[in-house]
Protein backbone atom coordinates (compact mmCIF):
# COMPACT_ATOMS: atom_id res chain seq x y z
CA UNK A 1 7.67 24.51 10.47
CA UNK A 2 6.19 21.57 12.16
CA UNK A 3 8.01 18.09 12.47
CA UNK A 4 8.70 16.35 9.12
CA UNK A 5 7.10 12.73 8.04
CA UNK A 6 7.21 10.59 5.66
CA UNK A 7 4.02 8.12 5.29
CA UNK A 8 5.95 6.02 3.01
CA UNK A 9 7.83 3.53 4.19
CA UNK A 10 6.86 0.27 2.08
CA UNK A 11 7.26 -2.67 4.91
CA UNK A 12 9.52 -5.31 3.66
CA UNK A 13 9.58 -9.30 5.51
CA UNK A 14 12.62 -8.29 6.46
CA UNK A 15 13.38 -6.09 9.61
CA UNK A 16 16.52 -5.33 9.06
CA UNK A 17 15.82 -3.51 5.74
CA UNK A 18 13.13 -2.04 7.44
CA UNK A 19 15.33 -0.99 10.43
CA UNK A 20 17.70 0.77 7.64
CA UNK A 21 15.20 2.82 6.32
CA UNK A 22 13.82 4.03 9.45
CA UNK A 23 16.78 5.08 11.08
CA UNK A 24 17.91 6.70 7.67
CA UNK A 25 14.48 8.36 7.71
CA UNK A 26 15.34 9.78 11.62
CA UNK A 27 19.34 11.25 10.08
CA UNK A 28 17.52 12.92 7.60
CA UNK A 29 15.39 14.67 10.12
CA UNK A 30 12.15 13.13 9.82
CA UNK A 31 9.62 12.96 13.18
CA UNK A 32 7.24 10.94 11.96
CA UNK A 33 7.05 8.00 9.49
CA UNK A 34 4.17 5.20 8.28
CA UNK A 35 5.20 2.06 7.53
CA UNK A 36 2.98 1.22 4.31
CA UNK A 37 1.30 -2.24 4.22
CA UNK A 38 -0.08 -2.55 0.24
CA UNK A 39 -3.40 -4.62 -0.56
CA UNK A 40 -3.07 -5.15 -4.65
CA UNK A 41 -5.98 -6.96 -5.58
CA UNK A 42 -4.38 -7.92 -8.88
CA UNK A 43 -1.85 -9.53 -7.28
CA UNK A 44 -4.07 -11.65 -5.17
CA UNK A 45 -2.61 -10.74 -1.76
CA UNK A 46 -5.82 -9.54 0.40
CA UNK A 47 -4.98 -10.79 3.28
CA UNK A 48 -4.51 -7.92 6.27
CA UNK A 49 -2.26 -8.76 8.51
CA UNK A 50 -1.47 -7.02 11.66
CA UNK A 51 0.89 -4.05 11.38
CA UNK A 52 4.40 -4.87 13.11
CA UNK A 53 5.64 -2.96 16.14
CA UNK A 54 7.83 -1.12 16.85
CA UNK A 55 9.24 -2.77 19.87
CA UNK A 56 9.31 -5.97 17.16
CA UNK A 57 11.78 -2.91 15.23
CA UNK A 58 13.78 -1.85 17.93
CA UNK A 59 14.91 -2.01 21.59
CA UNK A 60 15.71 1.82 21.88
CA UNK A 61 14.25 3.86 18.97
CA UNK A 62 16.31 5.66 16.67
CA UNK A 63 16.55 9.52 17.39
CA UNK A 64 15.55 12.29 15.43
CA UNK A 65 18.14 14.46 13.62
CA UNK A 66 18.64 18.05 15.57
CA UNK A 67 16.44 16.81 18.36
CA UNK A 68 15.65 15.33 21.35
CA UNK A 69 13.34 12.94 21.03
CA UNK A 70 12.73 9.62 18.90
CA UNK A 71 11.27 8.77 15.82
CA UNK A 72 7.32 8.11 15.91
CA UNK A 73 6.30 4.91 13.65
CA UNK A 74 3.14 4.64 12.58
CA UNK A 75 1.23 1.86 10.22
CA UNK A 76 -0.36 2.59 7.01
CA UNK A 77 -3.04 0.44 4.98
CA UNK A 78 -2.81 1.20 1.16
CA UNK A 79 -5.54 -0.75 -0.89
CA UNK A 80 -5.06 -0.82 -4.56
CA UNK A 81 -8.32 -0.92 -6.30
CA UNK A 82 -9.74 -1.43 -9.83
CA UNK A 83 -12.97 -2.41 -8.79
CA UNK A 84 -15.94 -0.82 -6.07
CA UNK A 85 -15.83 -4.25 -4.33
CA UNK A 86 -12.74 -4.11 -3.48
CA UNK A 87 -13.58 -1.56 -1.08
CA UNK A 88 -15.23 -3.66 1.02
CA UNK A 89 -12.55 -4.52 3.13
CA UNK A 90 -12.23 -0.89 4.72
CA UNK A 91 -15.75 -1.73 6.21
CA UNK A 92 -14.80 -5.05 7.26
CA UNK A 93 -14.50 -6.44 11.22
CA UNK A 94 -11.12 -7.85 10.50
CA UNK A 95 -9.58 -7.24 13.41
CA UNK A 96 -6.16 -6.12 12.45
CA UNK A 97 -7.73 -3.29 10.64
CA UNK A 98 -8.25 -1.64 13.72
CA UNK A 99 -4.54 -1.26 14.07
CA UNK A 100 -4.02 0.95 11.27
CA UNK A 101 -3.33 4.47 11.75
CA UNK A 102 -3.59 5.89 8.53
CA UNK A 103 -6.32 4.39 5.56
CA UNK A 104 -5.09 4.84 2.29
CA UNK A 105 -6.31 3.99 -1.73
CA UNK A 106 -4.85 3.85 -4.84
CA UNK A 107 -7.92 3.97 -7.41
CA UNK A 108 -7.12 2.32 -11.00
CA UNK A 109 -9.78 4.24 -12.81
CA UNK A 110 -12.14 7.45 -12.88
CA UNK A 111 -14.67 5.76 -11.47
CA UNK A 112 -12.59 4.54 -8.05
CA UNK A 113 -10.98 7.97 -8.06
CA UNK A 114 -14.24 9.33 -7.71
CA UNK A 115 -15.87 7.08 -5.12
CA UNK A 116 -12.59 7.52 -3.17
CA UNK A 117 -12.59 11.34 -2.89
CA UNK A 118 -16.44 11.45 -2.39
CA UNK A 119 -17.42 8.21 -0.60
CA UNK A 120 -14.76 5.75 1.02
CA UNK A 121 -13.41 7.06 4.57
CA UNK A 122 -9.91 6.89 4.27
CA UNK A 123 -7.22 9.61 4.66
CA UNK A 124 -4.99 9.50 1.58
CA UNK A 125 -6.08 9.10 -2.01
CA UNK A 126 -2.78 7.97 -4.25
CA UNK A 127 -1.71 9.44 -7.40
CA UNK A 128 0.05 7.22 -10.25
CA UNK A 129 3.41 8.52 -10.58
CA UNK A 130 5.06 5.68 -12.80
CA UNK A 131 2.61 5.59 -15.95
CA UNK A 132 0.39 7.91 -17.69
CA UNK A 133 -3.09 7.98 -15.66
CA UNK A 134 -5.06 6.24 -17.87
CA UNK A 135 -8.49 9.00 -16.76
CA UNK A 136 -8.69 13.06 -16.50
CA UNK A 137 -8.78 14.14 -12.53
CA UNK A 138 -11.76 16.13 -12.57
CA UNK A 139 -12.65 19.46 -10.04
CA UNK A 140 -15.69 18.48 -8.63
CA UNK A 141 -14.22 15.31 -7.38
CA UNK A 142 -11.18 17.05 -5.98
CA UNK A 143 -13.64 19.59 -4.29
CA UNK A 144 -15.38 17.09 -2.04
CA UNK A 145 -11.89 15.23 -1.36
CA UNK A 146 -10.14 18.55 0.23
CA UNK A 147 -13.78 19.64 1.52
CA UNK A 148 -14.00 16.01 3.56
CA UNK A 149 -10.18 16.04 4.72
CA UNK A 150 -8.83 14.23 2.64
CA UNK A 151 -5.05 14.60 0.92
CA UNK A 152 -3.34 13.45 -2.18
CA UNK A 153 -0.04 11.62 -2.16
CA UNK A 154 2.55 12.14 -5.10
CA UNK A 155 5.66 9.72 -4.52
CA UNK A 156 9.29 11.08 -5.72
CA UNK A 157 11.53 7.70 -5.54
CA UNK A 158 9.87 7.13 -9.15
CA UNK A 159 11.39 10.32 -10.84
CA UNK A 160 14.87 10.14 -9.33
CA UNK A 161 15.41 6.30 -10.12
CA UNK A 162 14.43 6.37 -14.22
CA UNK A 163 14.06 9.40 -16.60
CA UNK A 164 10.51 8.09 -17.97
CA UNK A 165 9.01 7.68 -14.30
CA UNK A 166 10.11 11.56 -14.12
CA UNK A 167 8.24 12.68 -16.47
CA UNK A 168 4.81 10.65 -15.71
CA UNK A 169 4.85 11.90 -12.26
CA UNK A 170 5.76 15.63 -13.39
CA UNK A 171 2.97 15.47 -15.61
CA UNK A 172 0.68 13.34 -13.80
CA UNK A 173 1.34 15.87 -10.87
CA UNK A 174 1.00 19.04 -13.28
CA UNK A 175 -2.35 17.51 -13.99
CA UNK A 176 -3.38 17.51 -10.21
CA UNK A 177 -2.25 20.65 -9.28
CA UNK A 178 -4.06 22.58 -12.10
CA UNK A 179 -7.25 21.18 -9.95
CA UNK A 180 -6.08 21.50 -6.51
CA UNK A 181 -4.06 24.80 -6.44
CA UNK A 182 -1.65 23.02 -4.42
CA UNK A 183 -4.10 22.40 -1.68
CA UNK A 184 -4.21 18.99 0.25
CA UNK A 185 -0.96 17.67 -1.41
CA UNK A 186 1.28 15.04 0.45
CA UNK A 187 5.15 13.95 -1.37
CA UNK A 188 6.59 10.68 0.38
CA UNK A 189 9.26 8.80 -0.86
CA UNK A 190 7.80 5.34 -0.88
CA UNK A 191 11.83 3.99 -0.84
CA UNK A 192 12.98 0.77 -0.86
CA UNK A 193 16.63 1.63 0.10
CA UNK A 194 18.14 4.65 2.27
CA UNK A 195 20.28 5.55 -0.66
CA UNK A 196 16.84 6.63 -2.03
CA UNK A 197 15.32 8.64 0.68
CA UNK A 198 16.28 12.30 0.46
CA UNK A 199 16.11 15.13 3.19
CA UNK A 200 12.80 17.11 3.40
CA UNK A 201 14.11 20.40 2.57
CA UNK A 202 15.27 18.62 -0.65
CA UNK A 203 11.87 16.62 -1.47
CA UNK A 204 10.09 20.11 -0.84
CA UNK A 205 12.78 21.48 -3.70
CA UNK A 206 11.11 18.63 -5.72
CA UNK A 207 7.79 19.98 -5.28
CA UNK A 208 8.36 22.76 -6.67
CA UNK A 209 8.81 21.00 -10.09
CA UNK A 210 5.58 19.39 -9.55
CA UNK A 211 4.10 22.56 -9.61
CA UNK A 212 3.96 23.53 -5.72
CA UNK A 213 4.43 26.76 -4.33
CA UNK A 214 7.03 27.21 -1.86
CA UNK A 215 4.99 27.43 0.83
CA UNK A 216 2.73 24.29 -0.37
CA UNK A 217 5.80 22.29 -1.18
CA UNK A 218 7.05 22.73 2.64
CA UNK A 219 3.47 22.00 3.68
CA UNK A 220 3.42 18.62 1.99
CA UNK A 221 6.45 17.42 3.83
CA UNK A 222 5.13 19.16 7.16
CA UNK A 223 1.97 19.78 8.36
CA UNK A 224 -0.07 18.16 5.62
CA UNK A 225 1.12 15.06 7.19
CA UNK A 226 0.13 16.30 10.71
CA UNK A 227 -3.44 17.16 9.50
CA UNK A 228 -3.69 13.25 7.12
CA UNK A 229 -2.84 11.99 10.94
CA UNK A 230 -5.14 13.91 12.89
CA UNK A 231 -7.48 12.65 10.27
CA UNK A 232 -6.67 9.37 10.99
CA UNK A 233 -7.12 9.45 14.81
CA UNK A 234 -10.61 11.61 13.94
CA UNK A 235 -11.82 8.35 11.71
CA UNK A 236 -10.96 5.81 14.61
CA UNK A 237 -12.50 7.67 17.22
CA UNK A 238 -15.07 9.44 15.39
CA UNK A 239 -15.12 12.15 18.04
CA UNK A 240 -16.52 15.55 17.62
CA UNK A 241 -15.49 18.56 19.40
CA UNK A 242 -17.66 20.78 21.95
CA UNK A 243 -17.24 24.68 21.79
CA UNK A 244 -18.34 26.76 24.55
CA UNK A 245 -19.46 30.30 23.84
CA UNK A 246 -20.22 33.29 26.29
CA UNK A 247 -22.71 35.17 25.81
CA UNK A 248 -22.64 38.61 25.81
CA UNK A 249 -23.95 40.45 28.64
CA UNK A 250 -27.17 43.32 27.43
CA UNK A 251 -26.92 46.48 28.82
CA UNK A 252 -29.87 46.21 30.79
CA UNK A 253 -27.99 43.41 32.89
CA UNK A 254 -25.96 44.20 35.49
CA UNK A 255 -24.53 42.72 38.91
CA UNK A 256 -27.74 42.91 40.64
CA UNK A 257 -29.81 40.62 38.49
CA UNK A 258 -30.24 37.05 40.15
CA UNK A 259 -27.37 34.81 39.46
CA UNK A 260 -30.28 32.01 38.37
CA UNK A 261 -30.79 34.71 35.52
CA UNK A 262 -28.06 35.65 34.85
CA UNK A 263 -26.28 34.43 30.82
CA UNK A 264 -25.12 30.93 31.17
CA UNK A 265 -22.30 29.06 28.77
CA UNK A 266 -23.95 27.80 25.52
CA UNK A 267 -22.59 24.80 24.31
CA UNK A 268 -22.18 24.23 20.01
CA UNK A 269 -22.81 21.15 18.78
């Protein structure tokens, strides 16, 4: 199984609770985690501010649990929307959005679930986990999302910490999967204390209750989040990729024919 993340982390003001959750994210075994910076228009905070550091975290990172190396950090831009406009800001020359690795939404209603999976270029579309969705997630929405790259991110903090939350995001995540088979799903613990983080061999147990397969459950804590942050680094760069094809020899070529005749590499755009 690849390396484990967590794209989760909500940043706090305060580095030392942010400190505590990292390094309780590296015991546990995670590789990779995003610190998660939340726009919430209704709250009137839409200012983007650039993403803190790591070295601004820590001298020596913490490392990983059962290997060799240290944690990877990453920052994560979640807008939560209830109207198209708010949108805008993804498309904005603000120059600390540049320094975002990972583009996320949290859509309030049909509508902005729609234009998120079909339209906006981001890498993560959110799923309410702590009320009833107030609209019906429909296929051909879905479709496009998974079709374009991009994943759907179920929390679990929400059903361990009250017995309502747990059954919102069971059946708000029930609701999902009947759409997506399973595909394109990402569970992060969005926790504000390490007491709440659990191991990801335990949050892929969890998945299984929200109607993953084994093997989709382990995905979501795995390399789900591998492909939402190679979709990431695609989106900043926008970089294609150039395949080189031989092509086959006829039989009535042989050694003997001119070299300025002979098949050359085709390139596939």
């Amino acid at each position: 199984m690849a390396g484990f993340v967590d794209l989760n982390i909500p940043h706090s003001l305060e580095k030392e609770s942010l400190r505590k959750l990292v390094e309780a994210a590296a015991h546990l075994g995670y590789s990779t985690v995003a610190i998660n910076y939340v726009i919430d228009y209704e709250e009137k905070k839409k200012e983007v501010v650039k993403p803190i550091s790591s070295s601004e975290l820590f001298t020596s990172l913490p490392m990983v649990q059962g290997k060799s190396k240290p944690i990877k950090i990453l920052s994560r831009l979640t807008l939560v929307v209830s109207d198209p406009s708010h949108c805008n800001i993804l498309r904005a020359t603000s120059t600390n959005i540049k320094f975002y690795d990972i583009f996320a939404v949290f859509p309030k209603n049909g509508k902005l679930f729609h234009v998120a999976c079909t339209t906006l270029d981001v890498d993560l579309v959110c799923i309410n986990v702590t009320e009833k969705l107030p609209f019906y997630i429909k296929r051909p929405s879905v479709n496009v999302a998974i079709d374009r790259g991009i994943y759907f991110e179920l929390v679990y903090v929400p059903a361990i910490k009250d017995s309502t939350m747990r059954r919102y995001t069971i059946s708000n995540a029930l609701s999902l999967m009947q759409i997506c088979r399973g595909k394109n799903i990402v569970l992060s613990s969005a926790a504000e204390k390490p007491l709440q983080m659990r191991g990801p061999y335990d949050v892929a147990n969890l998945g299984w209750l929200f109607g993953l397969s084994e093997s989709n459950a382990k995905a979501a804590v795995s390399t789900n989040g591998r492909a939402v942050l190679l979709h990431g680094e695609a989106r900043k760069t926008a970089c294609g990729v150039v395949h080189t094809v031989k092509k086959p020899r006829t039989p009535d070529e042989d050694d003997s024919t001119p070299a300025t005749k002979r098949p050359k590499w085709h390139c596939d755009e």
